[in-house]
Protein backbone atom coordinates (compact mmCIF):
# COMPACT_ATOMS: atom_id res chain seq x y z
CA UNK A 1 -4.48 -89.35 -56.08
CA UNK A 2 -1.01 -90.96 -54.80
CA UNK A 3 -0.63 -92.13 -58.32
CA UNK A 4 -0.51 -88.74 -60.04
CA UNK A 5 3.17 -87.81 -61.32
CA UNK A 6 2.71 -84.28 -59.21
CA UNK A 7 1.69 -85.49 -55.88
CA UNK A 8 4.37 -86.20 -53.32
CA UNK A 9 2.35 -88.01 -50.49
CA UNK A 10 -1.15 -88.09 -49.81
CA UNK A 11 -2.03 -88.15 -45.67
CA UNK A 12 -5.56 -88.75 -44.56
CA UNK A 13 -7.35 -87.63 -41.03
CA UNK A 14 -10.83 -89.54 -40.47
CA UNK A 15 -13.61 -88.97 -37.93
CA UNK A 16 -13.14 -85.93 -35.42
CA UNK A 17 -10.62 -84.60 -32.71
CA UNK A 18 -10.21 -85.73 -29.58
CA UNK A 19 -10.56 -82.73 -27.86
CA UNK A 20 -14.18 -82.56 -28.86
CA UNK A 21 -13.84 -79.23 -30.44
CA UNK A 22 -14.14 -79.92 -34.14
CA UNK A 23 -17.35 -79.02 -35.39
CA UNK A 24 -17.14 -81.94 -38.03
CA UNK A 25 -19.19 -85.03 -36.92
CA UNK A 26 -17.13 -88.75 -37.11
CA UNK A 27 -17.87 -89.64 -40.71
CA UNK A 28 -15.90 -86.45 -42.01
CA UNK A 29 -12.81 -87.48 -44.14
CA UNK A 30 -9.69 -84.70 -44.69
CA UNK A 31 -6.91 -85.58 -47.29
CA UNK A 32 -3.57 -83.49 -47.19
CA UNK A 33 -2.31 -84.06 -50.78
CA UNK A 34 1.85 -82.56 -50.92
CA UNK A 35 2.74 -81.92 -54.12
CA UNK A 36 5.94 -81.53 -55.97
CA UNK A 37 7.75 -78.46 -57.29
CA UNK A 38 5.83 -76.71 -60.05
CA UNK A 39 8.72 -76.90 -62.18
CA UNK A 40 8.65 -80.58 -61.83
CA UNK A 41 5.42 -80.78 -63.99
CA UNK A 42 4.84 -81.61 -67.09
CA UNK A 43 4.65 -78.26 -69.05
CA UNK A 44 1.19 -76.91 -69.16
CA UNK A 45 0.00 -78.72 -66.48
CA UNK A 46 -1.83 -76.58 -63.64
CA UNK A 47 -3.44 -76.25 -60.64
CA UNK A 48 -6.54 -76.38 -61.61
CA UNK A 49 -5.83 -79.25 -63.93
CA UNK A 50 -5.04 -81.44 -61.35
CA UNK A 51 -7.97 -80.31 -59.12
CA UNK A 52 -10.01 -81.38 -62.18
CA UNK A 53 -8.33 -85.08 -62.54
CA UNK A 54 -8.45 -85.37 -58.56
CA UNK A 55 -12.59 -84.08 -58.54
CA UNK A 56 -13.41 -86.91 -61.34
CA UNK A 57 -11.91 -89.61 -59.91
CA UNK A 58 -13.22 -89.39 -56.67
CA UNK A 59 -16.50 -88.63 -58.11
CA UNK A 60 -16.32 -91.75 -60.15
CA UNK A 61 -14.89 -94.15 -56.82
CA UNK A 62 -17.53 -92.75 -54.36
CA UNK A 63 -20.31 -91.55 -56.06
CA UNK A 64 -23.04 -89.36 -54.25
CA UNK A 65 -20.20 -87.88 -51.61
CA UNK A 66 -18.95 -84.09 -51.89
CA UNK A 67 -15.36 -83.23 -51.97
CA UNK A 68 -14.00 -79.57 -51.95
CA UNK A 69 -10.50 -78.60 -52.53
CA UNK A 70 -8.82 -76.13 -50.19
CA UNK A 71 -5.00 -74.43 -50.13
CA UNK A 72 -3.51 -74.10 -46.68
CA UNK A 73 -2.34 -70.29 -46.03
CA UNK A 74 1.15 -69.52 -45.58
CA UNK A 75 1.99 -66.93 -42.51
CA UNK A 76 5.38 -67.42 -43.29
């Protein structure tokens, strides 16, 4: 993911809180994935595109696991 021309920095959380108020057992694995400016990309490229590129290559690396792809929300 760190290698694709969009992505800024990739960040990655494992296991849960230590609060004990995440719902998620130990084994759960977040990625925050910044990306660069839109206009930065190659033309044509989208969102979904990337999505796409990210989905099969994790698919391929760790077979059998699920992924889903989220956007934070902006209150700002």
């Amino acid at each position: 993911m760190g290698k694709a021309e969009e992505v800024l920095l990739v960040s990655s959380q494992t296991g849960r809180n230590d609060s004990g108020t995440d719902p998620y057992g130990p084994n759960r694995n977040e990625l925050f994935v910044a990306l660069k400016p839109y206009d930065t990309w190659k033309a044509g490229k989208t969102k979904a595109d990337l999505i796409e590129q990210f989905s099969k290559e994790l698919r391929s690396q760790i077979p059998g696991a699920a992924f889903s792809f989220t956007q934070l929300s902006s209150t700002m």
